[in-house]
Protein backbone atom coordinates (compact mmCIF):
# COMPACT_ATOMS: atom_id res chain seq x y z
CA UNK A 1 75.85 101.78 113.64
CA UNK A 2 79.61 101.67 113.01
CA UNK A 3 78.82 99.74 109.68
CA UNK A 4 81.99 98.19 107.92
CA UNK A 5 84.23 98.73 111.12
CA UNK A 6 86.52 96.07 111.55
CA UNK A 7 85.74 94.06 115.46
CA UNK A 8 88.80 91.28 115.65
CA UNK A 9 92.25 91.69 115.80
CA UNK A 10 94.20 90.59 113.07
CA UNK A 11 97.62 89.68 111.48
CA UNK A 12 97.39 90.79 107.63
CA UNK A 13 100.45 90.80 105.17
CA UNK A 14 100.80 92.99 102.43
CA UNK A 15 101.24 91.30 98.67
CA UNK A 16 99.55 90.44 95.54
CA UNK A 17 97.38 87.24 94.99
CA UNK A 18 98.89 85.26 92.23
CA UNK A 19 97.38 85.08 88.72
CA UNK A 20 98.04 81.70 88.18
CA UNK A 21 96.64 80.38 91.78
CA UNK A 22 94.02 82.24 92.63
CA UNK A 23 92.83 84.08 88.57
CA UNK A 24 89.72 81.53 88.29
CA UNK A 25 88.61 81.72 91.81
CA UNK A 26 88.99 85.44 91.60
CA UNK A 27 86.91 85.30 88.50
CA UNK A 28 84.13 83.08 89.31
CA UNK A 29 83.72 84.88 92.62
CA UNK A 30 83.51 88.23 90.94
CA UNK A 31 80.64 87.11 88.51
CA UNK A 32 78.48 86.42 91.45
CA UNK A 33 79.71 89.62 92.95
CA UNK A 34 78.60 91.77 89.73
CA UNK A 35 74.81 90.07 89.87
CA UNK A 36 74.42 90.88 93.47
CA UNK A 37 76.19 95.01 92.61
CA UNK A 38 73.14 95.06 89.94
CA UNK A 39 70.80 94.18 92.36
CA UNK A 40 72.16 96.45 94.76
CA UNK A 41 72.60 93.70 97.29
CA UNK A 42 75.88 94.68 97.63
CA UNK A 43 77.42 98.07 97.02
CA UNK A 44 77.92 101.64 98.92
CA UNK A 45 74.87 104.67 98.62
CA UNK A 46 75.26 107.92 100.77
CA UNK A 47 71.49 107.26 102.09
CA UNK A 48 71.99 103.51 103.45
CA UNK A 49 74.49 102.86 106.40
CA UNK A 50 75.88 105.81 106.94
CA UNK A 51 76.94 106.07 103.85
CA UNK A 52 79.82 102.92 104.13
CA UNK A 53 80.01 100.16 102.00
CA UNK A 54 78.01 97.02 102.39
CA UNK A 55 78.08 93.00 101.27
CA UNK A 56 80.64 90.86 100.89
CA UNK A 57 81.61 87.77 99.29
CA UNK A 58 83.88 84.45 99.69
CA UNK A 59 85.11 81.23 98.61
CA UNK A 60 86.84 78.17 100.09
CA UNK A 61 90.35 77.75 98.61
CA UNK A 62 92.43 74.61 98.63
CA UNK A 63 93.68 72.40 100.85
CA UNK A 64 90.63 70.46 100.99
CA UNK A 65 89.16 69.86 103.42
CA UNK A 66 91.23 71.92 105.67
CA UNK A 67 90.96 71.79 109.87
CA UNK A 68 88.50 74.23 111.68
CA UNK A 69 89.83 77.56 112.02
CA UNK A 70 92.41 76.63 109.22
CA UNK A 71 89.93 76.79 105.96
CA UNK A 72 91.40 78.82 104.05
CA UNK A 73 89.44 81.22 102.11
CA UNK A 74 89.48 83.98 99.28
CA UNK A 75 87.14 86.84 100.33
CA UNK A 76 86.78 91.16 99.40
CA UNK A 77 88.73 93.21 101.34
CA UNK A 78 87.39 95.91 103.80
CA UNK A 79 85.04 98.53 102.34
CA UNK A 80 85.14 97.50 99.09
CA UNK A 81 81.35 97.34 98.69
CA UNK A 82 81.39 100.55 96.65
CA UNK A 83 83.59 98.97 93.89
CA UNK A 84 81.77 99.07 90.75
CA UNK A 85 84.33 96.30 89.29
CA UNK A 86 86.48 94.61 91.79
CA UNK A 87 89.31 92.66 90.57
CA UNK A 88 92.32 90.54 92.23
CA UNK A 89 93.57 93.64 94.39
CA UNK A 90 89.90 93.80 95.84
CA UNK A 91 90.72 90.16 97.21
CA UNK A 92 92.57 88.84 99.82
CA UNK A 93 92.90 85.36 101.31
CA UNK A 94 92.23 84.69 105.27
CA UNK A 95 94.61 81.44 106.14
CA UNK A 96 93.63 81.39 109.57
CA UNK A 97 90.51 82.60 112.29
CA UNK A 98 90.38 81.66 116.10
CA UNK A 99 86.79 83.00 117.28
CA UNK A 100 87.79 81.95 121.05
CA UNK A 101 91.00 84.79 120.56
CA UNK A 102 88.88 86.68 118.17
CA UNK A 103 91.95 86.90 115.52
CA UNK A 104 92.35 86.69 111.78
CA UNK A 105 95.29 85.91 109.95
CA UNK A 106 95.74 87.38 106.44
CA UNK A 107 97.49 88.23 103.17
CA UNK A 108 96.76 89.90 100.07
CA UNK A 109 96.58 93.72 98.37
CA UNK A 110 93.94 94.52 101.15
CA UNK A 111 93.18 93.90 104.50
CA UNK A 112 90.04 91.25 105.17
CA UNK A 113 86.09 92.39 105.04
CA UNK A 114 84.68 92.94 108.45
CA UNK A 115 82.70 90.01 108.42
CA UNK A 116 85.56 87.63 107.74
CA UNK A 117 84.89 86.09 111.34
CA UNK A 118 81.03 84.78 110.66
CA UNK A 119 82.37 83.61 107.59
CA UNK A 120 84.90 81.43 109.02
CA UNK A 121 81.98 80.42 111.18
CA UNK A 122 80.28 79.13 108.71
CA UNK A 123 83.01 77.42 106.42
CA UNK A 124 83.32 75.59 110.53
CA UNK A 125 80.30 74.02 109.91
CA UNK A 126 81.78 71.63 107.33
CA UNK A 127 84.16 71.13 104.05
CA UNK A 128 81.57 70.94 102.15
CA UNK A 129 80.53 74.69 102.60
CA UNK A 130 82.83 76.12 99.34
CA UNK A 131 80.75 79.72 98.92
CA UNK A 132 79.34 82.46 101.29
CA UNK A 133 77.31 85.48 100.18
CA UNK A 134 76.77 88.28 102.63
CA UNK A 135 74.09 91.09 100.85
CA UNK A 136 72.27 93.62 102.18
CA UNK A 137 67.94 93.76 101.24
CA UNK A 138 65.42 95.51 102.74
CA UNK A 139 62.76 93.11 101.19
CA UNK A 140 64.09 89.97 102.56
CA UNK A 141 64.94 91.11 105.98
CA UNK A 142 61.66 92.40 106.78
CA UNK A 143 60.52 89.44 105.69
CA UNK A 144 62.38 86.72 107.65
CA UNK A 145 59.30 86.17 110.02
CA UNK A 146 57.30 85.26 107.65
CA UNK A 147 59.44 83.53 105.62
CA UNK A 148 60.98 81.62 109.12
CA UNK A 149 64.39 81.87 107.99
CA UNK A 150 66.64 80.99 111.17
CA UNK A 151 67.88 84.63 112.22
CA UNK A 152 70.53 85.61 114.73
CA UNK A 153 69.37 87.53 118.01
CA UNK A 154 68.59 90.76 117.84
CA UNK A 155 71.36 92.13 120.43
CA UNK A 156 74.47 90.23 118.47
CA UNK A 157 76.22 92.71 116.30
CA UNK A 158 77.98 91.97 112.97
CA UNK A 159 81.69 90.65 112.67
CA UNK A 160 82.13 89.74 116.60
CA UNK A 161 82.55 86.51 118.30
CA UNK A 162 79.44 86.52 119.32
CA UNK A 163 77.53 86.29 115.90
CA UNK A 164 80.27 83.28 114.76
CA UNK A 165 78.97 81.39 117.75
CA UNK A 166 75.33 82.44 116.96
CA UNK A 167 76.24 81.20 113.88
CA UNK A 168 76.89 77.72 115.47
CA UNK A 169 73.85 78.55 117.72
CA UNK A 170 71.33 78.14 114.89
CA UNK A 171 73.26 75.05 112.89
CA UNK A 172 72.29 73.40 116.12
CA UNK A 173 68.89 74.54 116.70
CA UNK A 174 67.19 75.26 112.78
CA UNK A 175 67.34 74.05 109.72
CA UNK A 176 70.22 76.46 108.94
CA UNK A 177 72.39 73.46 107.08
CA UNK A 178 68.89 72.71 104.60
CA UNK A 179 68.10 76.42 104.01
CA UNK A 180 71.33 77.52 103.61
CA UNK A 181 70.26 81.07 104.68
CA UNK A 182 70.12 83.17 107.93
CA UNK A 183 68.97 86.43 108.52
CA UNK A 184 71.15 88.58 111.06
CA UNK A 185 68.44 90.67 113.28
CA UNK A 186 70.42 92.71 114.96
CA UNK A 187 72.50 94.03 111.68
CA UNK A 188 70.04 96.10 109.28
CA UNK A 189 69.27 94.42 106.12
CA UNK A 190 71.87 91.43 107.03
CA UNK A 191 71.39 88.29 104.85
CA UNK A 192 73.90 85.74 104.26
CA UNK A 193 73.70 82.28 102.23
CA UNK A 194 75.96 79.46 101.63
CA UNK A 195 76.96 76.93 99.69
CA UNK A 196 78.83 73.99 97.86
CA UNK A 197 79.33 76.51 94.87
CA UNK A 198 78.51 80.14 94.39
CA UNK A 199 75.88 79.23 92.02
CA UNK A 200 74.64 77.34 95.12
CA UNK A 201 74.91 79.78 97.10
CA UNK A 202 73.03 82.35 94.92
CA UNK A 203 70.29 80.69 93.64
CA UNK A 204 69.20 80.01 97.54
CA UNK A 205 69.36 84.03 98.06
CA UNK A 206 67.22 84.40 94.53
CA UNK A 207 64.70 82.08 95.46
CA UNK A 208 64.24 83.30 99.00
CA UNK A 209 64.22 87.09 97.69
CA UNK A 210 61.71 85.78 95.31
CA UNK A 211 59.25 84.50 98.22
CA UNK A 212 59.94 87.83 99.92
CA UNK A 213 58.84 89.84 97.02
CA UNK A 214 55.87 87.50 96.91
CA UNK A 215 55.28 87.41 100.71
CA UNK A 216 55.46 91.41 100.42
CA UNK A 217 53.08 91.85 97.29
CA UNK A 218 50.12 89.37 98.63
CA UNK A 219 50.19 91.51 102.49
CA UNK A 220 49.92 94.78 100.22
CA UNK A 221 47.13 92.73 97.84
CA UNK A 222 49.24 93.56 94.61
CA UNK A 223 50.86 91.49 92.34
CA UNK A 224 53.41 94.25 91.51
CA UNK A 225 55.11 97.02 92.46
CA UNK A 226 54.16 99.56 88.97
């Protein structure tokens, strides 16, 4: 499964984020980072994966609106999932991704999260994209079918070049941009939403988690799990 193992080459530079720049990103990042921990969306549990952690989280930092491949962006550092607080040295900041050289530039206390590729993908698909989410659910990945959430093929695996251009793949071909969610088939329990804020961003994921509780209970003909 080789969960959490890092698949581009990179450039990272060792350093602390400032306080003053980067404090209230930092913060309103983490708050969305602490709902999806309680959940268990994102997080690190000896039975699931292989035991590494899982989920990630970003967020579009300034210049706006940046070129693609330049859109710079604040986002958890490599195997942090199993953080019960993260703070600024959890963080780092990506300045730069090709996904044609498969290579991410980088800076900050630790290196980039695994996934920092498909996010860059996705902040591609335009400025106004400030906020990804990358969790890990059981519920809603089973229930993607039924739910038709556009989903990645089955035979792309996580963090490559090849899921940043399925990525572009299914802005062109679903309703990706309107849903603001995707479900990645061929990485277990893979769900990432987007957004103009993180509240954007995570109310999509509650709501669709929602219909996949609901989609679950009705095929089981409960209306709760006791």
């Amino acid at each position: 499964m080789q969960e959490g193992v890092i698949k581009f080459s990179s450039t990272h530079r060792d350093g602390p984020l400032p306080a003053h720049r980067f404090g209230e990103s930092v913060a309103r990042l983490t708050a969305w980072r602490e709902i999806l921990a309680r959940l268990e969306l994102v997080g690190q549990d000896a039975g699931r994966y292989e035991g590494a952690g899982y989920g990630n989280v970003s967020a579009r930092i300034g210049p706006f609106p940046g070129s693609r491949g330049q859109r710079a962006f604040l986002i958890t550092g490599t195997q942090t999932g199993g953080a019960v607080c993260v703070g600024a040295e959890q963080y780092c900041v990506v300045d730069r991704y090709d996904i044609g050289r498969n290579r991410v530039e980088s800076w900050g206390p630790v290196k980039p999260s695994s996934e920092s590729m498909t996010h860059g993908a996705i902040y591609d698909l335009g400025p106004h994209i400030r906020c990804v989410l990358h969790v890990h659910s059981p519920v809603l990945w089973a229930a993607a079918a039924d739910l038709k959430l556009p989903t990645t093929a089955a035979d792309v695996p996580y963090g490559t070049q090849a899921m940043a251009r399925e990525v572009e793949r299914l802005y062109r071909e679903t309703t990706l941009l309107d849903r603001r969610i995707f479900a990645m088939a061929g990485h277990e329990d893979g769900i990432v939403v987007f957004g103009r804020t993180a509240e954007e961003a995570g109310q999509a994921l509650l709501s669709q988690l929602a219909a996949a509780y609901a989609s679950t209970c009705l095929a089981r003909g409960q209306l709760c799990r006791r």
